[in-house]
C-alpha atoms as a PDB file:
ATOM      1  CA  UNK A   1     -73.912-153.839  22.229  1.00  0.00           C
ATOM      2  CA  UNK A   2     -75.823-150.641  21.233  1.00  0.00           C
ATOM      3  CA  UNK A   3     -79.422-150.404  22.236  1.00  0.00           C
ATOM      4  CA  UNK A   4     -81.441-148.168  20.785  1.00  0.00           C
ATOM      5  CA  UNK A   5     -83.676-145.587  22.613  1.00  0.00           C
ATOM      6  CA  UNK A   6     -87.130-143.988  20.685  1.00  0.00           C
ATOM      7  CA  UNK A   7     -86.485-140.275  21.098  1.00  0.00           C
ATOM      8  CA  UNK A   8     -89.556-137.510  20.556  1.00  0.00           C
ATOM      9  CA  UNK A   9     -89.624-136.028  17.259  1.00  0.00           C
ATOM     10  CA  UNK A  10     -88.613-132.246  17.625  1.00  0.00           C
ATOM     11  CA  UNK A  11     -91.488-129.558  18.222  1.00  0.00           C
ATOM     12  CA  UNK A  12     -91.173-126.423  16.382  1.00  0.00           C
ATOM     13  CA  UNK A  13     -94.208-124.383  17.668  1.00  0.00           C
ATOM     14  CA  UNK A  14     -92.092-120.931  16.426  1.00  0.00           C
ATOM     15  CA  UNK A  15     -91.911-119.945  20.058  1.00  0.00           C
ATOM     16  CA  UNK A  16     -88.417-120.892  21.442  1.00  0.00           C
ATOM     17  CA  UNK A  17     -89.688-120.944  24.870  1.00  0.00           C
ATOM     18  CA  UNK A  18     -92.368-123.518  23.966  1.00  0.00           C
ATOM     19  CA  UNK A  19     -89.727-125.226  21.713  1.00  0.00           C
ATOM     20  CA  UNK A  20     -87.170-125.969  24.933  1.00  0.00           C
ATOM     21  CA  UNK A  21     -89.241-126.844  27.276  1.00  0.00           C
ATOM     22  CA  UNK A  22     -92.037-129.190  25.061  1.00  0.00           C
ATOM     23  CA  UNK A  23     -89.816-131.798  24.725  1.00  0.00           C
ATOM     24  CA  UNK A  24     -88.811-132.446  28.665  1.00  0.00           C
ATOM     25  CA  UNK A  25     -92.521-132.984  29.674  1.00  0.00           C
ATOM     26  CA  UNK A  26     -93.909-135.817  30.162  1.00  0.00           C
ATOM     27  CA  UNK A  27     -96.699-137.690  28.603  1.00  0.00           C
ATOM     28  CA  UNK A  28     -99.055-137.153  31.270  1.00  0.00           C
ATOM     29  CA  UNK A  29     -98.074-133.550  31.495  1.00  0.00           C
ATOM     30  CA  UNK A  30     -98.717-132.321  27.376  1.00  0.00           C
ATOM     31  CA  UNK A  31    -102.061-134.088  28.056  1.00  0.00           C
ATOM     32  CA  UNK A  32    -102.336-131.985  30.747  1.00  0.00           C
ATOM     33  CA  UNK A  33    -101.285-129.141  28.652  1.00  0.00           C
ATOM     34  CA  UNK A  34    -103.410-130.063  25.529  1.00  0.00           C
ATOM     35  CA  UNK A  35    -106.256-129.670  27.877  1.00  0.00           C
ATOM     36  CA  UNK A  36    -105.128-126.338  29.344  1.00  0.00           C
ATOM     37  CA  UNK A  37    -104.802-125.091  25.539  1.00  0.00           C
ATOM     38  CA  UNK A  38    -108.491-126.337  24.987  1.00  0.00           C
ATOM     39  CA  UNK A  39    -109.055-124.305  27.592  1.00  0.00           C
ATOM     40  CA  UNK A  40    -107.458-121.260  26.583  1.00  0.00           C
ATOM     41  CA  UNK A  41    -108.956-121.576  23.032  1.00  0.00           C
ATOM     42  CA  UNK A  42    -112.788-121.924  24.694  1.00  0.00           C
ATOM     43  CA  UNK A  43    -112.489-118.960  27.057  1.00  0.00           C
ATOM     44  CA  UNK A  44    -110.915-116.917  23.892  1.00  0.00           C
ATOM     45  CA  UNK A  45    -113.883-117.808  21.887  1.00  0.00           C
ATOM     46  CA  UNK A  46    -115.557-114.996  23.920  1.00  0.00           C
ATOM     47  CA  UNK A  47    -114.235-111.277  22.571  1.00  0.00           C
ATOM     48  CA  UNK A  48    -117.317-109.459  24.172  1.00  0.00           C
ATOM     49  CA  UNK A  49    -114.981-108.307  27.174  1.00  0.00           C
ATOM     50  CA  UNK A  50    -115.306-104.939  26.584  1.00  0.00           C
ATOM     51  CA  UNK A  51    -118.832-105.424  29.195  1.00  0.00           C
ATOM     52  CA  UNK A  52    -116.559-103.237  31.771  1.00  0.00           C
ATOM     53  CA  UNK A  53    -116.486-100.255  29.611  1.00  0.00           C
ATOM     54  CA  UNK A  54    -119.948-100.526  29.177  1.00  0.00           C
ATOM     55  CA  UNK A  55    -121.560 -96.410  29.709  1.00  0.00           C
ATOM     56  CA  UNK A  56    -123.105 -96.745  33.060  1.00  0.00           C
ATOM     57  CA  UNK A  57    -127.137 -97.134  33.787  1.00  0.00           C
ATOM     58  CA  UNK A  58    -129.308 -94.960  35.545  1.00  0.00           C
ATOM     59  CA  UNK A  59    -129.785 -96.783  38.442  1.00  0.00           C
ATOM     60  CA  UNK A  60    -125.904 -97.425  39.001  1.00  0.00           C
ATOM     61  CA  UNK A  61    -125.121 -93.213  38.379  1.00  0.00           C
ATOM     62  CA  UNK A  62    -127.747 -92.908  41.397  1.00  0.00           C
ATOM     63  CA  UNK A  63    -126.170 -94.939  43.884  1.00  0.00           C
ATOM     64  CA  UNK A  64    -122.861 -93.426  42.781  1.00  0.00           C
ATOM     65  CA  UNK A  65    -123.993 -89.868  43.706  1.00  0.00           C
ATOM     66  CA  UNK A  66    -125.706 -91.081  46.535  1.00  0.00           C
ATOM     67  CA  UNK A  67    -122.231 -92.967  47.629  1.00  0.00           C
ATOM     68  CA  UNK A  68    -120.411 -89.871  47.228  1.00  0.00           C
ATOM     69  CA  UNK A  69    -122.943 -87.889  49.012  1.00  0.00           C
ATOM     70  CA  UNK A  70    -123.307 -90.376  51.977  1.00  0.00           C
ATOM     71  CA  UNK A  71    -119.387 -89.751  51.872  1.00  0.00           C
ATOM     72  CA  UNK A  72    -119.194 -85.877  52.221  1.00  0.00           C
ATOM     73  CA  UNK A  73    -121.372 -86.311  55.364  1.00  0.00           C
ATOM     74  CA  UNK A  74    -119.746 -89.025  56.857  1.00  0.00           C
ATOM     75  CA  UNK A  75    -122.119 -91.701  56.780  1.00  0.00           C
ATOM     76  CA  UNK A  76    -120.408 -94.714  55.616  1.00  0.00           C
ATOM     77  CA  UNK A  77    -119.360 -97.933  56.928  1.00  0.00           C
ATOM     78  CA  UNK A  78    -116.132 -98.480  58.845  1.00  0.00           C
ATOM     79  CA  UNK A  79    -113.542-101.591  58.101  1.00  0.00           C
ATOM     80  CA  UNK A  80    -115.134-103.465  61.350  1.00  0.00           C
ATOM     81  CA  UNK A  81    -119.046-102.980  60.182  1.00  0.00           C
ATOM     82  CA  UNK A  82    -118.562-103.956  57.153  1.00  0.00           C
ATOM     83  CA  UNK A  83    -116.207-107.047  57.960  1.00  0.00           C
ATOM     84  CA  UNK A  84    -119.279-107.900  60.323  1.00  0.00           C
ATOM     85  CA  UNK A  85    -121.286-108.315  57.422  1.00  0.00           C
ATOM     86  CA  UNK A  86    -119.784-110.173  55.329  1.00  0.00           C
END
């Protein structure tokens, strides 16, 4: 007596890591993963990440040079003080 057993259709994604390992998850898990790739796709939506190489202001050039200053004459916080504060 043969039974018969519903197998997944094949996933070809044309990545062959995706295309291996697709096909052992469960259900639960490529909802999971659907959701993850939602995910992905929202926070991609966003290409203005180029904020950090944004030309310093004023304000923030001052409290460099003052930083650097403070530095040379050896007024800064040490690892304990500013631990303390946090």
């Amino acid at each position: 007596m043969a039974t018969a057993t519903a197998e997944k259709p094949a996933i070809k994604t044309g990545n062959a890591t995706l295309d291996m390992v697709l096909p052992l998850l469960t259900e639960k898990k490529l909802e999971r993963l659907a959701e993850f790739a939602q995910f992905l796709r929202w926070s991609g939506d966003d290409d203005n990440d180029d904020w950090a190489d944004a030309p310093l202001t004023e304000e923030e050039e001052e409290a460099l040079r003052q930083g650097r200053e403070d530095f040379k004459n050896g007024n800064y916080l040490t690892l304990a003080e500013f631990l303390e504060g946090l």
